[in-house]
N, C-alpha and C. Protein backbone atom coordinates (compact mmCIF):
# COMPACT_ATOMS: atom_id res chain seq x y z
N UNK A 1 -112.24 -70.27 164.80
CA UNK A 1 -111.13 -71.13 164.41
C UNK A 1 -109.89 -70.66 165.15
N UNK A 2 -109.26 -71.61 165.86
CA UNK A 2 -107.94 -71.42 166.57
C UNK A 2 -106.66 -71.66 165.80
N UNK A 3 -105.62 -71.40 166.02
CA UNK A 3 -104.16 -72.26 165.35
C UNK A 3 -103.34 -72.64 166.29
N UNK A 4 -103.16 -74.13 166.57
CA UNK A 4 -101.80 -74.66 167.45
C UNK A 4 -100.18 -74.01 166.72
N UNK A 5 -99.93 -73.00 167.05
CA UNK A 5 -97.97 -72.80 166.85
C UNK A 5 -97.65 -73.84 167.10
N UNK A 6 -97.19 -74.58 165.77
CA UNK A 6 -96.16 -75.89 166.39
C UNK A 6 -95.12 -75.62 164.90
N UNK A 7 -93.61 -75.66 165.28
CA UNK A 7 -92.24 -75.23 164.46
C UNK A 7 -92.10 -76.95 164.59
N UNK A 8 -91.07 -77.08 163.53
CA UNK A 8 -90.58 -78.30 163.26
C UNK A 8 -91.20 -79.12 162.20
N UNK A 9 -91.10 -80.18 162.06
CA UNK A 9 -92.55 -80.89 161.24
C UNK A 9 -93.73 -80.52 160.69
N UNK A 10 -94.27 -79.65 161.66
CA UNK A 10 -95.99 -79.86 161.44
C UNK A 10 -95.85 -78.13 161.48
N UNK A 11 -96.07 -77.65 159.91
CA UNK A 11 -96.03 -76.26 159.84
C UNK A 11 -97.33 -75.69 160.57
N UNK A 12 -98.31 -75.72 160.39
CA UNK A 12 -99.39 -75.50 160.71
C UNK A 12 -100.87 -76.58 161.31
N UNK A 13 -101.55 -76.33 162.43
CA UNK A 13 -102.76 -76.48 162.25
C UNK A 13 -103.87 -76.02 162.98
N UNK A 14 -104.70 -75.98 162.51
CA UNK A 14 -105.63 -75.17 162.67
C UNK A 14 -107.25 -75.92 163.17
N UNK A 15 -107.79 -75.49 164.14
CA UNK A 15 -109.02 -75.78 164.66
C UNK A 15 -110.06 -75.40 164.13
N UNK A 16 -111.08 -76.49 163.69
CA UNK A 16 -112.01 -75.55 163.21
C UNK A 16 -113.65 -76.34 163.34
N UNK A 17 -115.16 -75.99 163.57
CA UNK A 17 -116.03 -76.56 164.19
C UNK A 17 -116.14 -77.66 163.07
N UNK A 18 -116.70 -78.97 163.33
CA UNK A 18 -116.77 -80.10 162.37
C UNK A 18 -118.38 -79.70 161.72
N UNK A 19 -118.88 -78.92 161.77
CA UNK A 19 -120.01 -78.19 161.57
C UNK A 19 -120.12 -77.82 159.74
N UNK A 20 -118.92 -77.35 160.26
CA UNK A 20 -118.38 -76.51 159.14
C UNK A 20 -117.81 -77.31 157.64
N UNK A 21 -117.42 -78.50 158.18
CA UNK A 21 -116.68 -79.51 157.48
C UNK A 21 -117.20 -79.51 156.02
N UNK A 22 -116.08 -79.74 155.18
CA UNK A 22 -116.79 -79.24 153.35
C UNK A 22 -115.86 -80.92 152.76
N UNK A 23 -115.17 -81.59 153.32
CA UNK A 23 -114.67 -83.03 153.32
C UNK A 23 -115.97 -84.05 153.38
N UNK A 24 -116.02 -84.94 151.96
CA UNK A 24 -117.35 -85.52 152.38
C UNK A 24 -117.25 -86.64 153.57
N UNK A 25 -115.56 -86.93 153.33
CA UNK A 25 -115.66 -88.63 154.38
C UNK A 25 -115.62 -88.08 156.00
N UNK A 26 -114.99 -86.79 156.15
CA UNK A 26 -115.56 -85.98 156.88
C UNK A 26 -116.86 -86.06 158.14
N UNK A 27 -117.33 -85.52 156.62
CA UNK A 27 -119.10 -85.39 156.64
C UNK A 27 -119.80 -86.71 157.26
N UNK A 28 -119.56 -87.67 156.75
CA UNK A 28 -119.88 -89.03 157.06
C UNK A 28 -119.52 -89.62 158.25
N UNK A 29 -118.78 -89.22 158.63
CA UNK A 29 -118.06 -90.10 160.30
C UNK A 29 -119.10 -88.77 161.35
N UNK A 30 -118.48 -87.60 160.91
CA UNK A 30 -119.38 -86.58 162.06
C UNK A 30 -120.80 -86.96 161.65
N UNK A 31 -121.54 -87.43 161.12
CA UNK A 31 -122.89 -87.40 161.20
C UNK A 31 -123.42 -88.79 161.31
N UNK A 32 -121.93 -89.48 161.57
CA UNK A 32 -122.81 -90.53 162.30
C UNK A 32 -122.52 -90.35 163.90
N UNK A 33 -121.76 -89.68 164.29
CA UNK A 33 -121.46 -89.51 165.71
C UNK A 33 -122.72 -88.40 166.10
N UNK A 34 -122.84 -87.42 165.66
CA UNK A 34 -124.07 -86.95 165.31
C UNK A 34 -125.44 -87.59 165.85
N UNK A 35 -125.89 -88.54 165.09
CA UNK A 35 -126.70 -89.50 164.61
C UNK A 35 -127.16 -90.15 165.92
N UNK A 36 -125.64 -90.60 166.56
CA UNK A 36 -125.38 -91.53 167.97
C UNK A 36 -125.63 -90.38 169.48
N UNK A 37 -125.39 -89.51 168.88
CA UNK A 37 -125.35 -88.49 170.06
C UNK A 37 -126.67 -88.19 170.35
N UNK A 38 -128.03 -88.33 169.51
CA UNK A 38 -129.05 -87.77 169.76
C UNK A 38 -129.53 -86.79 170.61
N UNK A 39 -128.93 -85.94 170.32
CA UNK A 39 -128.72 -84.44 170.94
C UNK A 39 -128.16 -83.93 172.59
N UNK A 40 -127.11 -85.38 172.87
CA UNK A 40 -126.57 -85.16 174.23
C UNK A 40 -125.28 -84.26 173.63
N UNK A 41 -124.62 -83.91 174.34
CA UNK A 41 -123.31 -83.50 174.12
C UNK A 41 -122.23 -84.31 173.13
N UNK A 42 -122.79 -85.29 173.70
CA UNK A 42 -121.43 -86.92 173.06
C UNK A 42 -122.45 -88.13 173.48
N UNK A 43 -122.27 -88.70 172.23
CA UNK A 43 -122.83 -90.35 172.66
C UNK A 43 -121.59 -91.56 173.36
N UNK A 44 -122.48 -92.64 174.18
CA UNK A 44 -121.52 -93.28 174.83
C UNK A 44 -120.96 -93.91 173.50
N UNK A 45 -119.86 -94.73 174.06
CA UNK A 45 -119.37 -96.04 173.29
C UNK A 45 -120.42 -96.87 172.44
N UNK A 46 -121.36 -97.07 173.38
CA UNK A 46 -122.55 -98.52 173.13
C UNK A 46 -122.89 -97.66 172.16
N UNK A 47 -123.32 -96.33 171.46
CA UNK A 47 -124.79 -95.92 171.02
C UNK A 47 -123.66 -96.24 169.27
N UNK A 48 -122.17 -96.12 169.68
CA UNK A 48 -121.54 -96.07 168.18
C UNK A 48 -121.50 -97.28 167.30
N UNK A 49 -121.81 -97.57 166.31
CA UNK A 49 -121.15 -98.65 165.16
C UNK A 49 -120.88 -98.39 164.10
N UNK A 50 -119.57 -98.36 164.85
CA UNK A 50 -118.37 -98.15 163.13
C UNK A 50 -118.09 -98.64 162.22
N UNK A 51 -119.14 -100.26 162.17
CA UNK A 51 -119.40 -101.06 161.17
C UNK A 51 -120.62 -101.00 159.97
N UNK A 52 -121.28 -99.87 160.41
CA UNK A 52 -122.51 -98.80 159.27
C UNK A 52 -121.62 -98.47 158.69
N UNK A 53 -120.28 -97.67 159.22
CA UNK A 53 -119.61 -96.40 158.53
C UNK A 53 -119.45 -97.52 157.02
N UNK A 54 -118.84 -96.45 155.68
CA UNK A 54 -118.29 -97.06 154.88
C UNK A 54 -117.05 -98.03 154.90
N UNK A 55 -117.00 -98.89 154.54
CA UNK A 55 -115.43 -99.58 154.93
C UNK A 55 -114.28 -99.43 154.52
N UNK A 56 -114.27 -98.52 153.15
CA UNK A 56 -113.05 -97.38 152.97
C UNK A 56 -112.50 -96.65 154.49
N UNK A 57 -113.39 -96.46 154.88
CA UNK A 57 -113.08 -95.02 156.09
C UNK A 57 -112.26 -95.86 157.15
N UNK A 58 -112.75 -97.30 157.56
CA UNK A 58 -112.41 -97.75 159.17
C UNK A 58 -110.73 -97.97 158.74
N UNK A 59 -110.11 -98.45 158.26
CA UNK A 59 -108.62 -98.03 158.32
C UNK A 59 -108.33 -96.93 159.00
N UNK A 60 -108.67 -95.80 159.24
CA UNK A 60 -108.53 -94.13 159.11
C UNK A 60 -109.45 -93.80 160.45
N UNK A 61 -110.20 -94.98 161.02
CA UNK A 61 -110.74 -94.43 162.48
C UNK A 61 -109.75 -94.96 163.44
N UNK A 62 -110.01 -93.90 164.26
CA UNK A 62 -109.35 -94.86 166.07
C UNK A 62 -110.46 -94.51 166.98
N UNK A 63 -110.34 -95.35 168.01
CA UNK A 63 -111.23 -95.49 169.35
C UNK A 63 -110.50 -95.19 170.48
N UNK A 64 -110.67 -95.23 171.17
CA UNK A 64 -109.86 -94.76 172.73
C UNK A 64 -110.49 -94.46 173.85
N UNK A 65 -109.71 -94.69 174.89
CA UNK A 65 -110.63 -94.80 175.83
C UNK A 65 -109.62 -93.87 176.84
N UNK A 66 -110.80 -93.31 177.67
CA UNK A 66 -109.56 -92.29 178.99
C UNK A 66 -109.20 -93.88 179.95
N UNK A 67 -108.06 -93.46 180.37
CA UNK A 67 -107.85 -94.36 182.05
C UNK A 67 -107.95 -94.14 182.81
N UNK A 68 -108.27 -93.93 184.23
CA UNK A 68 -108.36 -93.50 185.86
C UNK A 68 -107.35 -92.32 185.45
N UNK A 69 -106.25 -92.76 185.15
CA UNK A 69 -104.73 -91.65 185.41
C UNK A 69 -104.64 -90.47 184.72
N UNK A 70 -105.81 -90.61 183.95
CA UNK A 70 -105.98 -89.18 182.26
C UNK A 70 -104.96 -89.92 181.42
N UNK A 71 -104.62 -91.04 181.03
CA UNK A 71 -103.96 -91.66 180.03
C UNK A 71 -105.09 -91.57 178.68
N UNK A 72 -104.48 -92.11 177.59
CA UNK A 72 -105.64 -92.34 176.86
C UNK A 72 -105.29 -93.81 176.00
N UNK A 73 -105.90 -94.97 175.92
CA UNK A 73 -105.55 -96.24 175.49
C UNK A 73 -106.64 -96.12 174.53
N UNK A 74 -105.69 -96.56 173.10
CA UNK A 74 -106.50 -97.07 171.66
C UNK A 74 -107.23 -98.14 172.01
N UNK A 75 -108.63 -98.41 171.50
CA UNK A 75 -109.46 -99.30 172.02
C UNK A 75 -109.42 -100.57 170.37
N UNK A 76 -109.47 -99.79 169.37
CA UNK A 76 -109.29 -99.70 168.02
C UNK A 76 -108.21 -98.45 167.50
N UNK A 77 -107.52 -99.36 166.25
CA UNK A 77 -106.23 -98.86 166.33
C UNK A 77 -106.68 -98.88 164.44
N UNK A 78 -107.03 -98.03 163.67
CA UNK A 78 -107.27 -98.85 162.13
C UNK A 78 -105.92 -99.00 161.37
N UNK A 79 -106.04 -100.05 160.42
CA UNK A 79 -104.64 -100.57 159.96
C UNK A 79 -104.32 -99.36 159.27
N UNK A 80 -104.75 -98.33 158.61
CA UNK A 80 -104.05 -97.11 157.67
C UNK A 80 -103.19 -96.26 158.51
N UNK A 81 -103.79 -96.40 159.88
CA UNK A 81 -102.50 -95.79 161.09
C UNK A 81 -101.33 -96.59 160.93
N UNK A 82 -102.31 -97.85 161.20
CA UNK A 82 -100.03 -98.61 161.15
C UNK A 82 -99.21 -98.25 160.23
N UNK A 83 -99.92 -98.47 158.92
CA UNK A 83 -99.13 -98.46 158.01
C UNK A 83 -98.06 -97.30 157.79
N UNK A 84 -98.25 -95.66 158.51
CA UNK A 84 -97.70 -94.72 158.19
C UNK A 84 -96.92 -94.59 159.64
N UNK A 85 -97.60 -95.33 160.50
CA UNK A 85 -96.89 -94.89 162.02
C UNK A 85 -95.89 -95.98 162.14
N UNK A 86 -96.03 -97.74 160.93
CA UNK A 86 -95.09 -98.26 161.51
C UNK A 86 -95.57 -99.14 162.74
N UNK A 87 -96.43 -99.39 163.36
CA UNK A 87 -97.18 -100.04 164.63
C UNK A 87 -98.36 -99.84 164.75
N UNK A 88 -98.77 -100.99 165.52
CA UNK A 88 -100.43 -101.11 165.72
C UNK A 88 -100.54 -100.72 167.25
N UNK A 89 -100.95 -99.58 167.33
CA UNK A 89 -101.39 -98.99 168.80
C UNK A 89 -102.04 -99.83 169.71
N UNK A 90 -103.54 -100.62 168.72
CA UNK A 90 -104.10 -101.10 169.96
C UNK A 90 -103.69 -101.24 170.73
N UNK A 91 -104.56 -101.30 172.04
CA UNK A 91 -104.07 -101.46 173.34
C UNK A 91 -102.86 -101.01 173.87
N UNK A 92 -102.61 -100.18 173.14
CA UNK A 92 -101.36 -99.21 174.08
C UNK A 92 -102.07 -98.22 174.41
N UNK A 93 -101.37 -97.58 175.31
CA UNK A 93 -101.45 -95.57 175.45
C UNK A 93 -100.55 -95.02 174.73
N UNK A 94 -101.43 -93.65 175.08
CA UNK A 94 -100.82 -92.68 173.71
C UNK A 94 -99.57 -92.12 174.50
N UNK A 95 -99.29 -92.17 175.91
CA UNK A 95 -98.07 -91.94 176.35
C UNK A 95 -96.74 -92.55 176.10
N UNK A 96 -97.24 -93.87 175.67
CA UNK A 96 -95.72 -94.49 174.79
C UNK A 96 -95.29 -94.28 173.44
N UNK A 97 -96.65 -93.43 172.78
CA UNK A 97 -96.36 -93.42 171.60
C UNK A 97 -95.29 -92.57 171.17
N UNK A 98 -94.52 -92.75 170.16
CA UNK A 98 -93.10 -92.35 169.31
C UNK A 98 -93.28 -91.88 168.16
N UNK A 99 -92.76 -90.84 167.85
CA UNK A 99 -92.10 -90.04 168.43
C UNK A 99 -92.56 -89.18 169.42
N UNK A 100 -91.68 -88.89 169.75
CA UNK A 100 -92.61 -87.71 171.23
C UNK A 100 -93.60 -86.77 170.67
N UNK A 101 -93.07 -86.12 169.39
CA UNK A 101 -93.20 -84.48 168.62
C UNK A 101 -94.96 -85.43 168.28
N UNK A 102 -94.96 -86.57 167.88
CA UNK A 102 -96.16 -87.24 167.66
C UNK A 102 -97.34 -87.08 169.08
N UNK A 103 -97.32 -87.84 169.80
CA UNK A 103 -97.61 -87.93 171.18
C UNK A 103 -98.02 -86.64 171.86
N UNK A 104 -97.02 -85.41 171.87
CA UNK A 104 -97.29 -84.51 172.30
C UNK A 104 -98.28 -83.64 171.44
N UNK A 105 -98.42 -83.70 169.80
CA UNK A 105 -99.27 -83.38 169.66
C UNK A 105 -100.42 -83.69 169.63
N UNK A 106 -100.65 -85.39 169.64
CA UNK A 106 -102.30 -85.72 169.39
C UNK A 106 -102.53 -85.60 171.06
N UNK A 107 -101.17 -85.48 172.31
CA UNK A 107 -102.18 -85.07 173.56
C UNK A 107 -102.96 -83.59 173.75
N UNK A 108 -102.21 -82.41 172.90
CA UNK A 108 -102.85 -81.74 172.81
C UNK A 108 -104.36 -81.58 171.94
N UNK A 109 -104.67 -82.18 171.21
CA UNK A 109 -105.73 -82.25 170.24
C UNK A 109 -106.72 -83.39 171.17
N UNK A 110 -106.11 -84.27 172.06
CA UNK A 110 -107.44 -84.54 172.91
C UNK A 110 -107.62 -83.72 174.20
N UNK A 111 -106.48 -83.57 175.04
CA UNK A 111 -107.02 -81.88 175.72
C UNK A 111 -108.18 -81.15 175.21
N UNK A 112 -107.66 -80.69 173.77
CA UNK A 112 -108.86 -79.53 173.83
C UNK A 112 -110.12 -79.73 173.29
N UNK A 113 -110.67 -80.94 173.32
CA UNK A 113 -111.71 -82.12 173.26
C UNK A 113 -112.05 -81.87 174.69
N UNK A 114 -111.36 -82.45 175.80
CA UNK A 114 -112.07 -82.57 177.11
C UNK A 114 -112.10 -81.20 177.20
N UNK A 115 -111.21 -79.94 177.32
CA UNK A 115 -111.66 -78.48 177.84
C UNK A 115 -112.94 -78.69 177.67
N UNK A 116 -113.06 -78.66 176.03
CA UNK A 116 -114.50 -78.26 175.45
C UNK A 116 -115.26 -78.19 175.79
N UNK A 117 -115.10 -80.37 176.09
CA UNK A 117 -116.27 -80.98 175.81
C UNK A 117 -116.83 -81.14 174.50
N UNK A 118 -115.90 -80.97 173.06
CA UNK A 118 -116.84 -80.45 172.07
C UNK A 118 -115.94 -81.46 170.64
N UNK A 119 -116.61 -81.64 169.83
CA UNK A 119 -115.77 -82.27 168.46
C UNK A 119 -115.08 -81.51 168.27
N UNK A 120 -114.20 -81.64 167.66
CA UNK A 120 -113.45 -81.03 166.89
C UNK A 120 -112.86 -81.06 165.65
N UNK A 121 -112.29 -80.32 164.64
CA UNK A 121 -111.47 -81.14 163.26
C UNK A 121 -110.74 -79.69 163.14
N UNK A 122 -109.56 -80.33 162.92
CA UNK A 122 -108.42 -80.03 162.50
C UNK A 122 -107.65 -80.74 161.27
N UNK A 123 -107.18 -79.16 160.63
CA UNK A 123 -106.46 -79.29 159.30
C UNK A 123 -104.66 -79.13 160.08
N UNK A 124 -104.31 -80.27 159.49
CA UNK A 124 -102.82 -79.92 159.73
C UNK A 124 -102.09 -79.84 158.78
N UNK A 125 -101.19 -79.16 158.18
CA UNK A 125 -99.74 -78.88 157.31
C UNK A 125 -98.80 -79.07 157.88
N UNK A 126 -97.95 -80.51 156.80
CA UNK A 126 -96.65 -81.27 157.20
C UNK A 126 -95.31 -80.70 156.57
N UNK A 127 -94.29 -79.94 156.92
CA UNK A 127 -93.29 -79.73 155.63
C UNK A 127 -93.16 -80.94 155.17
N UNK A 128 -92.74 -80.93 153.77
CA UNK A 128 -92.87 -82.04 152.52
C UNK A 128 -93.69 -82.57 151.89
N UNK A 129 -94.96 -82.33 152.44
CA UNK A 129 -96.41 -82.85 152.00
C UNK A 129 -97.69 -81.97 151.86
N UNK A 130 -97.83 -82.33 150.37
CA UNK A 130 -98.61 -81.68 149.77
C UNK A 130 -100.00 -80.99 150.55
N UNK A 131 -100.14 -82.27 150.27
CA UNK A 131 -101.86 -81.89 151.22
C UNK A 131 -102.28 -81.93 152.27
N UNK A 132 -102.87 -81.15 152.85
CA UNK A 132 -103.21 -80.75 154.33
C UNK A 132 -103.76 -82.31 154.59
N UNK A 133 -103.80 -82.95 156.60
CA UNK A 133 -104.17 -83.88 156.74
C UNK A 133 -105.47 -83.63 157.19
N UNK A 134 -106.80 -84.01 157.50
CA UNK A 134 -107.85 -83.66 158.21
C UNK A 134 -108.15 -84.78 159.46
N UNK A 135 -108.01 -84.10 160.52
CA UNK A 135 -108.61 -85.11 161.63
C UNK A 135 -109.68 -84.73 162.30
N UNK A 136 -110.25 -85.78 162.73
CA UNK A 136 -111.26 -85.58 163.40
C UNK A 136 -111.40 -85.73 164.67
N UNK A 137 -111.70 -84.91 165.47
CA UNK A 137 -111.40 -85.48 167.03
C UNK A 137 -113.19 -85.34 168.19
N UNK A 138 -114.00 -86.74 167.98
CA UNK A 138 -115.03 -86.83 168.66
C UNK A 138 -114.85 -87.24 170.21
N UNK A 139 -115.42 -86.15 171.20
CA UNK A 139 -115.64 -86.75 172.48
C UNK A 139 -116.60 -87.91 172.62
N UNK A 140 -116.31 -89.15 172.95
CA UNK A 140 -117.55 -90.36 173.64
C UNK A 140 -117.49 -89.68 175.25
N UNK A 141 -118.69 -90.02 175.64
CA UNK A 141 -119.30 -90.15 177.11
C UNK A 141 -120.17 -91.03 177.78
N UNK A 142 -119.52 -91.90 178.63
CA UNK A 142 -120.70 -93.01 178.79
C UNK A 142 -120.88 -92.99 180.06
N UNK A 143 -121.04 -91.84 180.75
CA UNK A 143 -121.85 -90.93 181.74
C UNK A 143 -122.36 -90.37 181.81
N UNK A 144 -122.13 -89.61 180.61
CA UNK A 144 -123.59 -88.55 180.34
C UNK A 144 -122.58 -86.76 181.38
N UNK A 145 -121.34 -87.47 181.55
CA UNK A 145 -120.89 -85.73 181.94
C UNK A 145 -119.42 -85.13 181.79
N UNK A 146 -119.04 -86.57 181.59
CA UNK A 146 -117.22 -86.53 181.70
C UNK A 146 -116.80 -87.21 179.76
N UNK A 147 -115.81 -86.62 179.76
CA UNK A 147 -115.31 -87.11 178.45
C UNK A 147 -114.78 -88.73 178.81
N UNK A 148 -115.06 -89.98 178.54
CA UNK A 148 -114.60 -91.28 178.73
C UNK A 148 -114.06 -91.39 177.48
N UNK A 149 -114.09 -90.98 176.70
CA UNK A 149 -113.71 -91.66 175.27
C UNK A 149 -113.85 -90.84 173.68
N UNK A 150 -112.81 -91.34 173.21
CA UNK A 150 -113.35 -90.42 171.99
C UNK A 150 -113.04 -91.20 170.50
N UNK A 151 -113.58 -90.94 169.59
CA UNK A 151 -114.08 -91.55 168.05
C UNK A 151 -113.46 -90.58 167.19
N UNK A 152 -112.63 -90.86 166.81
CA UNK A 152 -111.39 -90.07 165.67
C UNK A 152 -111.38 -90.44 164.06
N UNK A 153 -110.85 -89.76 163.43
CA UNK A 153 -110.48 -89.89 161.90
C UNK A 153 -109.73 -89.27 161.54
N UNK A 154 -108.88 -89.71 160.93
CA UNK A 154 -107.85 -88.97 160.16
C UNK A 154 -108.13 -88.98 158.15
N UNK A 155 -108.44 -88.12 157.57
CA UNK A 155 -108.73 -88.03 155.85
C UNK A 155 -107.18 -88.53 155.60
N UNK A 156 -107.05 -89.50 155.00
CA UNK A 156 -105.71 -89.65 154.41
C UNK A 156 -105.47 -89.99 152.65
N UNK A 157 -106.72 -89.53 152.35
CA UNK A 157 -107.03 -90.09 150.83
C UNK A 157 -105.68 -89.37 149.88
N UNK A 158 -105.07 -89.81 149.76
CA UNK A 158 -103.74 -89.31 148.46
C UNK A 158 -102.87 -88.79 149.21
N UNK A 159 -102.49 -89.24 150.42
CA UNK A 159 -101.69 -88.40 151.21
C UNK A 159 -100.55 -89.80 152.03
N UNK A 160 -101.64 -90.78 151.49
CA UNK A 160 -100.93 -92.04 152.83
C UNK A 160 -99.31 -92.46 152.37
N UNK A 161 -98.95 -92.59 151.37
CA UNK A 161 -97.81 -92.75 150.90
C UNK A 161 -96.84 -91.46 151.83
N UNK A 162 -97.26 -90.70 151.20
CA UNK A 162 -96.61 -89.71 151.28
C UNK A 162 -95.81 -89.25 152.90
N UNK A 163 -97.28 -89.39 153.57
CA UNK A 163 -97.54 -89.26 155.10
C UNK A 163 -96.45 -90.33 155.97
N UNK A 164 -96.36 -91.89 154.90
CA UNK A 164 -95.87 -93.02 155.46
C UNK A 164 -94.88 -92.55 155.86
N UNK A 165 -94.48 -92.31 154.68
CA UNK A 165 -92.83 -92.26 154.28
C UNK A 165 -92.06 -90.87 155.27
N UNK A 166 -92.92 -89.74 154.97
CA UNK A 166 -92.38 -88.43 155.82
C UNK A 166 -92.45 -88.52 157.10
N UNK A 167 -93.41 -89.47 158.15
CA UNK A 167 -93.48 -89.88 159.10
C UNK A 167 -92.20 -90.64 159.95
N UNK A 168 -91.76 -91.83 158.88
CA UNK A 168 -90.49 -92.31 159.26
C UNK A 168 -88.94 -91.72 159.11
N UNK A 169 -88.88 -90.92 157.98
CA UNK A 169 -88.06 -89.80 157.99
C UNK A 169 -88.24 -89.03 158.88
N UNK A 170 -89.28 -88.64 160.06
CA UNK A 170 -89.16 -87.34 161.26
C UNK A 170 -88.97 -88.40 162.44
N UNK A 171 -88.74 -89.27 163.04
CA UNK A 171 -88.97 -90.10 163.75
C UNK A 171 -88.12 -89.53 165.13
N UNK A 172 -87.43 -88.98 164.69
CA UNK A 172 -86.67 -88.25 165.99
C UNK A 172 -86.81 -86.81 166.20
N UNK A 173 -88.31 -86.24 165.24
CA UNK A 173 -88.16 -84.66 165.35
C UNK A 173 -88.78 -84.73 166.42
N UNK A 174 -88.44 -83.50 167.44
CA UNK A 174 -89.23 -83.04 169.05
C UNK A 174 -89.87 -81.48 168.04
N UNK A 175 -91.19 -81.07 168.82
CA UNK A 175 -91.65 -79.90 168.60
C UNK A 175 -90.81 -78.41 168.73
N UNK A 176 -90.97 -77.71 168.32
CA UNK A 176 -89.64 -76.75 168.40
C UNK A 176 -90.07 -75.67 169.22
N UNK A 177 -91.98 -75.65 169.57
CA UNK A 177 -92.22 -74.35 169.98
C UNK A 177 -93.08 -74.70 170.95
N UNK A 178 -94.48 -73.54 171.11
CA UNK A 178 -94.98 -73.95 172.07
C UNK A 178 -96.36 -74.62 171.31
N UNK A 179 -97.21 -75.68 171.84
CA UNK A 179 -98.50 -76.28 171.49
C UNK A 179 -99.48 -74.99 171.80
């Protein structure tokens, strides 16, 4: 288990194998990526359907895709994101996304996806909010060698209010330290 130092907003978070995961909705998204991967590293795009998953959860997934440039464009954007971010990503990149302190951190959390090559989930701690957030960060590959894409979740169960609201109150925080 690793920890990103990030001051400002986001007191803490922490890396940890999705292996490990003790979150059942969690449990359920990694084992269907799992499921899709049939023991490659990462399954492509085609092998996923996020329409098995439960339909509580798809609010709380995103899709994305790399670009030629190492950009990364939401392919699927789920509405429980808007609601706390305020906008529907689809079809944007994550390079326009706002606030920066935002942006700069989910580019680090897909970075260390491609280093990997590997899932990931991370617990993050927000000052003002109670409960830790859980994300999920899956590499797709529809080459069979390069990261093309990746299958995300964020746990937001009793947190989305909360998250909404503290989200639009930081809207101008920048990170204070190093990622």
């Amino acid at each position: 288990m690793s920890s990103v130092d990030i001051l400002g907003p986001i007191k803490s978070s922490l890396e940890s194998d999705p292996y490990d995961a003790d979150v059942l909705i969690i449990k359920a998204v990694f084992s269907h990526w799992c499921d899709a991967a049939d023991g490659r590293w990462a399954p492509a795009w085609r092998d996923i359907d996020i329409m098995t998953l439960p339909p509580p959860l798809l609010p709380y997934l995103l899709v994305a895709d790399m670009t030629p440039d190492g950009d990364i464009v939401y392919r699927y954007w789920g509405r429980g994101h808007s609601s706390y971010h305020g906008t529907d990503y689809s079809g944007k990149l994550l390079s326009t996304m706002t606030p920066a302190w935002i942006r700069t951190f989910l580019q680090h959390q897909y970075a260390r996806v491609i280093e990997t090559r590997s899932p990931k989930l991370l617990m993050t701690e927000y000052d003002d909010i109670a409960e830790p957030v859980y994300s999920l960060r899956l590499p797709l590959s529809d080459d069979g060698e390069t990261v093309t894409g990746f299958l995300s979740f964020a746990e937001r169960d009793g947190v989305s209010r909360q998250l909404r609201n503290w989200v639009r109150t930081h809207q101008g925080d920048e990170p204070q330290g190093p990622l």
